[in-house]
Protein backbone atom coordinates (compact mmCIF):
# COMPACT_ATOMS: atom_id res chain seq x y z
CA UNK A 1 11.41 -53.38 -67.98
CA UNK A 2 14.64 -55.29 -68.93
CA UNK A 3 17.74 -54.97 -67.08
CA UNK A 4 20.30 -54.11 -70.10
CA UNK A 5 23.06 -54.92 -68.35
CA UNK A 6 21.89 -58.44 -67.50
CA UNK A 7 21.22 -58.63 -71.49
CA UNK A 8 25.06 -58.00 -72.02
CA UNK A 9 26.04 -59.85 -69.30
CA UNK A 10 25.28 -63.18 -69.79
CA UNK A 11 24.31 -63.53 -73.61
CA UNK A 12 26.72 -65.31 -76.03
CA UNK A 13 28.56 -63.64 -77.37
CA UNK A 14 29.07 -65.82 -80.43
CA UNK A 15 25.04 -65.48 -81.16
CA UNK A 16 24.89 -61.60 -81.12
CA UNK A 17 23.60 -60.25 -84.79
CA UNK A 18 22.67 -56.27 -86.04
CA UNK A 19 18.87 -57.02 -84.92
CA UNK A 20 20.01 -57.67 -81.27
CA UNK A 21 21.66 -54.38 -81.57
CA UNK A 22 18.73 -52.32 -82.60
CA UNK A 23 16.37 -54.04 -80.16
CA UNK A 24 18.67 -52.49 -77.51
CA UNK A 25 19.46 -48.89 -79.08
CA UNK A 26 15.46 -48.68 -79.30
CA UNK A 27 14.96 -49.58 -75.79
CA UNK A 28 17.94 -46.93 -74.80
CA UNK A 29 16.55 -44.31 -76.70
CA UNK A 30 13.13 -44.89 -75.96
CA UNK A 31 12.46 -46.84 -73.16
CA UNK A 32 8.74 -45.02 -71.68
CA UNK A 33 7.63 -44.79 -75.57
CA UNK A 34 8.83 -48.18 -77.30
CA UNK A 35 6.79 -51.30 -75.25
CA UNK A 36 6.10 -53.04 -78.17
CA UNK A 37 9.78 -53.07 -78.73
CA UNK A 38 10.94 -54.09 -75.30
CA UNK A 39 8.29 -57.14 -75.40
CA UNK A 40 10.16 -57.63 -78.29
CA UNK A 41 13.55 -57.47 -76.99
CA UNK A 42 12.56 -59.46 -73.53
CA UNK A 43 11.84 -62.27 -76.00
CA UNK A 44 14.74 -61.83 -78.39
CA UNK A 45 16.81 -61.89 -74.93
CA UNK A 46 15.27 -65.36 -73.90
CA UNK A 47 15.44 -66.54 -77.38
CA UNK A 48 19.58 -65.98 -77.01
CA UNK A 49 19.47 -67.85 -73.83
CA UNK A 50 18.39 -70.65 -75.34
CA UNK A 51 20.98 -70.42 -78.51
CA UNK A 52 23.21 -70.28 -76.00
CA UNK A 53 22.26 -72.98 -74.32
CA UNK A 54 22.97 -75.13 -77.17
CA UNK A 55 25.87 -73.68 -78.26
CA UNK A 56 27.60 -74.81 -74.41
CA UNK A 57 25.64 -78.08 -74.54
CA UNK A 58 27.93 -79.04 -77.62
CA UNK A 59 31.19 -77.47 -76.48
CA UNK A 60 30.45 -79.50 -73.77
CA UNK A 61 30.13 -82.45 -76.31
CA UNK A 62 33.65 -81.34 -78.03
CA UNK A 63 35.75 -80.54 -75.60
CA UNK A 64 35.24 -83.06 -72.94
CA UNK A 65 37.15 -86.14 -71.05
CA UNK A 66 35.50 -89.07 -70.82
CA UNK A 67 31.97 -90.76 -71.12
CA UNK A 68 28.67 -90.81 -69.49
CA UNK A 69 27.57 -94.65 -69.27
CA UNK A 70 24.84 -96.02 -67.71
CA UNK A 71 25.79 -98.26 -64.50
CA UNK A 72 28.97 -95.99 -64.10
CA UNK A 73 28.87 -93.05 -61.58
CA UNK A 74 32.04 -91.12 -63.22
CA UNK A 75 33.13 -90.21 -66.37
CA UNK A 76 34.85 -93.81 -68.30
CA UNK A 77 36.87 -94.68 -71.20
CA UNK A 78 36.73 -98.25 -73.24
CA UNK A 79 40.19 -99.85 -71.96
CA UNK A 80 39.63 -101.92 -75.51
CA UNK A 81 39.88 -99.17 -77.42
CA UNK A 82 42.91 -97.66 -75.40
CA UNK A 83 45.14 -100.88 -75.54
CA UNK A 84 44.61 -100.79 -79.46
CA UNK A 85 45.46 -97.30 -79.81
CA UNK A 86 48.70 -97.80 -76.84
CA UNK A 87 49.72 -100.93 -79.35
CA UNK A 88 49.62 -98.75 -82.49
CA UNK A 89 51.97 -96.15 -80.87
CA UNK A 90 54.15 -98.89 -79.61
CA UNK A 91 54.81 -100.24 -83.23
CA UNK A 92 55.72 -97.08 -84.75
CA UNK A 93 58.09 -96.21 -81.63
CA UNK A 94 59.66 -98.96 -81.74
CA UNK A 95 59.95 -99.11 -85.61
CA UNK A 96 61.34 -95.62 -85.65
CA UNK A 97 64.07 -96.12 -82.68
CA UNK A 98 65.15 -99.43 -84.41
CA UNK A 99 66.13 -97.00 -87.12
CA UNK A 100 68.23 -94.82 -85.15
CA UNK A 101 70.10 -97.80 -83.23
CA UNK A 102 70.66 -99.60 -86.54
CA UNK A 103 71.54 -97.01 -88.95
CA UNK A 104 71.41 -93.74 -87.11
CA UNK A 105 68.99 -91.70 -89.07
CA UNK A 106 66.83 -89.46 -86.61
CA UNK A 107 64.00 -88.56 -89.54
CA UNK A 108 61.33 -90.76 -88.59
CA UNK A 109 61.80 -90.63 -84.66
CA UNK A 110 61.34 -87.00 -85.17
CA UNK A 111 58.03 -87.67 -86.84
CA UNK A 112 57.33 -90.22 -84.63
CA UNK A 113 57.31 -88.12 -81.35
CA UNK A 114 55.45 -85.76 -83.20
CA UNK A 115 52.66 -87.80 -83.83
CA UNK A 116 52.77 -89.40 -80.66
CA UNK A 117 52.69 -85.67 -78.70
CA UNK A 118 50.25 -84.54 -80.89
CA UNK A 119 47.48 -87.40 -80.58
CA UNK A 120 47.94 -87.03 -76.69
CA UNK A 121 47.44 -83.55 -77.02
CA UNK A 122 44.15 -84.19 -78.41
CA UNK A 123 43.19 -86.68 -76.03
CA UNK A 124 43.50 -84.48 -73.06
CA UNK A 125 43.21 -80.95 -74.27
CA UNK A 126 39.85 -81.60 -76.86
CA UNK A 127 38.75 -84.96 -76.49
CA UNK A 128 40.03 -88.76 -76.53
CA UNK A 129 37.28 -89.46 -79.13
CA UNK A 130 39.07 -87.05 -81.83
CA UNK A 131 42.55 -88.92 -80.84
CA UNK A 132 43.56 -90.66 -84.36
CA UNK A 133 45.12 -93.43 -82.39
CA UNK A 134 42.10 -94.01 -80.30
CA UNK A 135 40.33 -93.83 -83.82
CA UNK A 136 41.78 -96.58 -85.70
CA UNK A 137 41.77 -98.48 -82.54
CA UNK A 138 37.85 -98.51 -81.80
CA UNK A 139 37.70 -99.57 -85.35
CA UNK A 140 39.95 -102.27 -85.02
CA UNK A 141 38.47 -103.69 -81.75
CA UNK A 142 34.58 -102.76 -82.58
CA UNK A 143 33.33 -106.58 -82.45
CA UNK A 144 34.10 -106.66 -78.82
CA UNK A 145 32.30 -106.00 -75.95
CA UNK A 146 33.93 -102.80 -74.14
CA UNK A 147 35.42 -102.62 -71.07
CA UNK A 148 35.10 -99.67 -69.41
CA UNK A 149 37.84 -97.60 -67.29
CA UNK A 150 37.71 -94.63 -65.16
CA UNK A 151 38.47 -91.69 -66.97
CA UNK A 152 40.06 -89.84 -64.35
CA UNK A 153 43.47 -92.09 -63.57
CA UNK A 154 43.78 -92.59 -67.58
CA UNK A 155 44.05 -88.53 -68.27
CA UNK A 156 46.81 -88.77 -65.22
CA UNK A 157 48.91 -91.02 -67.02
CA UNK A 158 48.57 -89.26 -70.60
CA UNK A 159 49.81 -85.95 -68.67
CA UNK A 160 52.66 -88.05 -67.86
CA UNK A 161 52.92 -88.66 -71.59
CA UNK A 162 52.68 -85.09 -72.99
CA UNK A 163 55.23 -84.60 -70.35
CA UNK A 164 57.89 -87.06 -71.79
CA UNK A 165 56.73 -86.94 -75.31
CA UNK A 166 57.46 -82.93 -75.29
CA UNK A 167 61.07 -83.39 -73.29
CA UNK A 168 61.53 -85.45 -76.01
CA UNK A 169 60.24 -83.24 -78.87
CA UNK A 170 62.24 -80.25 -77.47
CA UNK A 171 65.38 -82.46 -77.63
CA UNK A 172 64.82 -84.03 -80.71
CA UNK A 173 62.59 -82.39 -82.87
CA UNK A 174 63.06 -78.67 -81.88
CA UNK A 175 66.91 -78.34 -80.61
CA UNK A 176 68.34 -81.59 -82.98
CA UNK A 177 70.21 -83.16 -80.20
CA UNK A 178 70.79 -86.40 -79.02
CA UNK A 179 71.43 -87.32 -75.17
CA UNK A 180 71.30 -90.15 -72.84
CA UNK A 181 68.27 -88.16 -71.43
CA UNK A 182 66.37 -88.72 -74.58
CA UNK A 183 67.31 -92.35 -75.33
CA UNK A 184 65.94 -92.98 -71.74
CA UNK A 185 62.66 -91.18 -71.90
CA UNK A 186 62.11 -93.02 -75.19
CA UNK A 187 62.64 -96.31 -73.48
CA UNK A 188 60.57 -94.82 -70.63
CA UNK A 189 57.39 -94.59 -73.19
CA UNK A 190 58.23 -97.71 -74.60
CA UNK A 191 57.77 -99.56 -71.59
CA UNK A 192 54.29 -97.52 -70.79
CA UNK A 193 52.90 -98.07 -73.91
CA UNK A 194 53.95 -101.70 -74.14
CA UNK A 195 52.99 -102.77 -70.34
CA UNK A 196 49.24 -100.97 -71.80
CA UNK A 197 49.29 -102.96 -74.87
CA UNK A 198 50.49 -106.17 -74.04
CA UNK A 199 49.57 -106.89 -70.06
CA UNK A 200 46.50 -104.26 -69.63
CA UNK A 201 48.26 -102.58 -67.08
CA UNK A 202 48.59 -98.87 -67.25
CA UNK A 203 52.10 -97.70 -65.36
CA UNK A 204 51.02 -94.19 -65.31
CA UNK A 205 47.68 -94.74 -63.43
CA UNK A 206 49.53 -96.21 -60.15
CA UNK A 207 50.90 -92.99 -59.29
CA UNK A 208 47.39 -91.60 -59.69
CA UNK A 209 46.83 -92.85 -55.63
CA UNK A 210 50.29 -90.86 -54.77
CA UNK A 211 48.97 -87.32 -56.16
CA UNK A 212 44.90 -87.80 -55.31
CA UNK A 213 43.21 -88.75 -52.51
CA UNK A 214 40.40 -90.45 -53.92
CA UNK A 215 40.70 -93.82 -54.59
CA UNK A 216 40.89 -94.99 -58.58
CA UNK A 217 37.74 -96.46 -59.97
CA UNK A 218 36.57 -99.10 -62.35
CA UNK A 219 40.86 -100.20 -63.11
CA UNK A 220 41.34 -102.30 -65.82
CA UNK A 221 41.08 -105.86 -64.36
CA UNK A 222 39.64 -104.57 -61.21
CA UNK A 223 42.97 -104.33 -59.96
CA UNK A 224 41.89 -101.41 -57.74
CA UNK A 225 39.22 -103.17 -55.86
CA UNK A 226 41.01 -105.31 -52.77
CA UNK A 227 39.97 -108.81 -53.16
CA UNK A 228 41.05 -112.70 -52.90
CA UNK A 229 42.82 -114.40 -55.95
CA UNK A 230 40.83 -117.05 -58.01
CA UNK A 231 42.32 -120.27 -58.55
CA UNK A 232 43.23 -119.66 -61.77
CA UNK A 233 44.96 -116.60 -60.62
CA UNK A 234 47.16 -118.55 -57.64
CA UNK A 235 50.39 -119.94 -59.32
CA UNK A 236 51.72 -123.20 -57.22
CA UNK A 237 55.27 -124.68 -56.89
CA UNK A 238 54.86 -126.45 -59.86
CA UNK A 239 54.63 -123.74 -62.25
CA UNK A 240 57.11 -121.89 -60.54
CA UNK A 241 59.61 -124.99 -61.24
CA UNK A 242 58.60 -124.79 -64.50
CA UNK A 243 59.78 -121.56 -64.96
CA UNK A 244 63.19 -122.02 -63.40
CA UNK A 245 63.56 -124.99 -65.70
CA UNK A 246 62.89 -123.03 -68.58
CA UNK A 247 65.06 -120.71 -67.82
CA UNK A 248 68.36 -123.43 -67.22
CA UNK A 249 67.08 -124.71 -71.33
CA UNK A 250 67.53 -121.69 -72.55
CA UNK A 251 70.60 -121.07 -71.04
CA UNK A 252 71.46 -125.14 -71.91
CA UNK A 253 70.73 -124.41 -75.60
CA UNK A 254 73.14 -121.30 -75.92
CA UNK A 255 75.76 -123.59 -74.78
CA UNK A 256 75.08 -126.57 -76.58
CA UNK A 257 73.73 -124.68 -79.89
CA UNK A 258 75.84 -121.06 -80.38
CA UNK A 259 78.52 -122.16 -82.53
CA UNK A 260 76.23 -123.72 -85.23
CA UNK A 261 73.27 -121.35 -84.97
CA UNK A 262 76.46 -118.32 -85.70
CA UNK A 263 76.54 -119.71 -88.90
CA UNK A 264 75.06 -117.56 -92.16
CA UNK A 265 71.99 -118.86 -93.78
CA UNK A 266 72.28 -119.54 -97.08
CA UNK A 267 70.10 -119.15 -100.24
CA UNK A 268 67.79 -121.37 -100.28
CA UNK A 269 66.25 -121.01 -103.87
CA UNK A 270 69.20 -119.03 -105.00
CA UNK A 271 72.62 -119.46 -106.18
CA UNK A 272 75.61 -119.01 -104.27
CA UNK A 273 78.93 -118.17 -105.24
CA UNK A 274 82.64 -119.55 -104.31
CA UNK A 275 83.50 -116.03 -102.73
CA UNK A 276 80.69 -117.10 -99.91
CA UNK A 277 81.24 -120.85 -99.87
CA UNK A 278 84.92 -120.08 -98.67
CA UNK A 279 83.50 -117.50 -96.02
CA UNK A 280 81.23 -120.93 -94.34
């Protein structure tokens, strides 16, 4: 005989119909007299198990961090993919903050952040393969041959994200004020997101080795694994002069060069009138 209370116990709920409920009010109300029906219901009951089965095998699939690949003992991420989607979010930052500094308007930092809190959302609440950003970015960089991340230290530094990106929303989007505090935090992701985009070095996943124990696997670059610098990688005196003299031209060339390169540019294929000859 069938243990009803296992039945309600662990079926899913989302899988229970009207004939699962008469299988069991004919086994309650008849349990010496209906055999035929409790065969029945045993294997309605393992037929559920297996619905349900499924049904967790693709929540699983939905709402998950992180993929299983072959060669890789933990959860990873395509660091391609993630630099295309971090250089994506950079651009419209940066657009949108440009606005504010050069003609104050706030309306498209406010839908900026929005987007921005929103496609992190995704990536760490549902699933960085629904992210828009990670989208378009994966489409962009499909040609090339991925490079593959641990999953773990990359969700720590997007929780860092949500976190500034919704200090940010509050203030901006939600109370309508403006602060130091926010200007900062904006500069904050902008330096994140462009260190990601442009160097391949995620900010947020070195203070993944402060709050875990474990040690960070499969880094971007390797950069987690201890080892001795290639030659290319070794930078001598000579470069290192280089630099310095670099530096004292472009210093050399504001001196030499300000007063003329102050100047207006003119119309090249235009005409130009005596009102802005007399201002040259």
């Amino acid at each position: 005989m069938i243990d009803i209370t296992t039945l309600f116990v662990y079926h899913n709920p989302l899988y229970v119909d009207p004939l699962f409920q008469l299988f069991v009010g004919l086994h309650i109300l008849a349990p010496e007299k209906n055999f035929q029906n409790t065969l029945t219901l045993k294997y309605y009951y393992e037929y559920l198990k297996m619905e349900s089965g499924k049904g967790y095998e693709l929540m699983n699939k939905i709402i998950n961090f992180g993929e299983d690949v072959a060669g890789y003992n933990i959860p990873v991420l395509n660091e391609r993919e993630i630099r295309a989607a971090a250089g994506i979010l950079f651009l419209m930052m940066f657009i949108s903050i440009l606005v504010v500094v050069l003609k104050g308007d706030f309306l498209l930092l406010k839908y900026a952040i929005t987007i921005f809190l929103t496609d992190i959302l995704i990536r760490i609440c549902v699933n960085p393969k629904f992210s828009p950003s990670l989208i378009i970015g994966s489409m962009i960089v499909r040609n090339q041959v991925p490079e593959y991340v641990g999953a773990q230290q990359k969700k720590f530094a997007w929780i860092i994200g949500v976190i500034l990106a919704t200090i940010t929303f509050i203030h901006i989007a939600v109370l309508n004020a403006r602060s130091p505090i926010a200007g900062i935090i904006c500069l904050i992701c902008l330096i994140f997101l462009f260190f990601e985009t442009a160097f391949g070095i995620c900010l947020g996943c070195k203070f993944y080795s402060m709050f875990y124990k474990e040690k960070a696997q499969y880094c971007p670059g390797e950069v987690c694994d201890v080892k001795s610098k290639q030659d290319i990688q070794k930078t001598s005196r000579v470069q290192m002069l280089i630099i310095l003299g670099f530096i004292a031209y472009i210093f050399l060339a504001v001196f030499l060069f300000n007063e003329n390169f102050s100047k207006r540019p003119y119309e090249l294929f235009g005409t130009v009138n005596s009102t802005e000859l007399n201002k040259r």
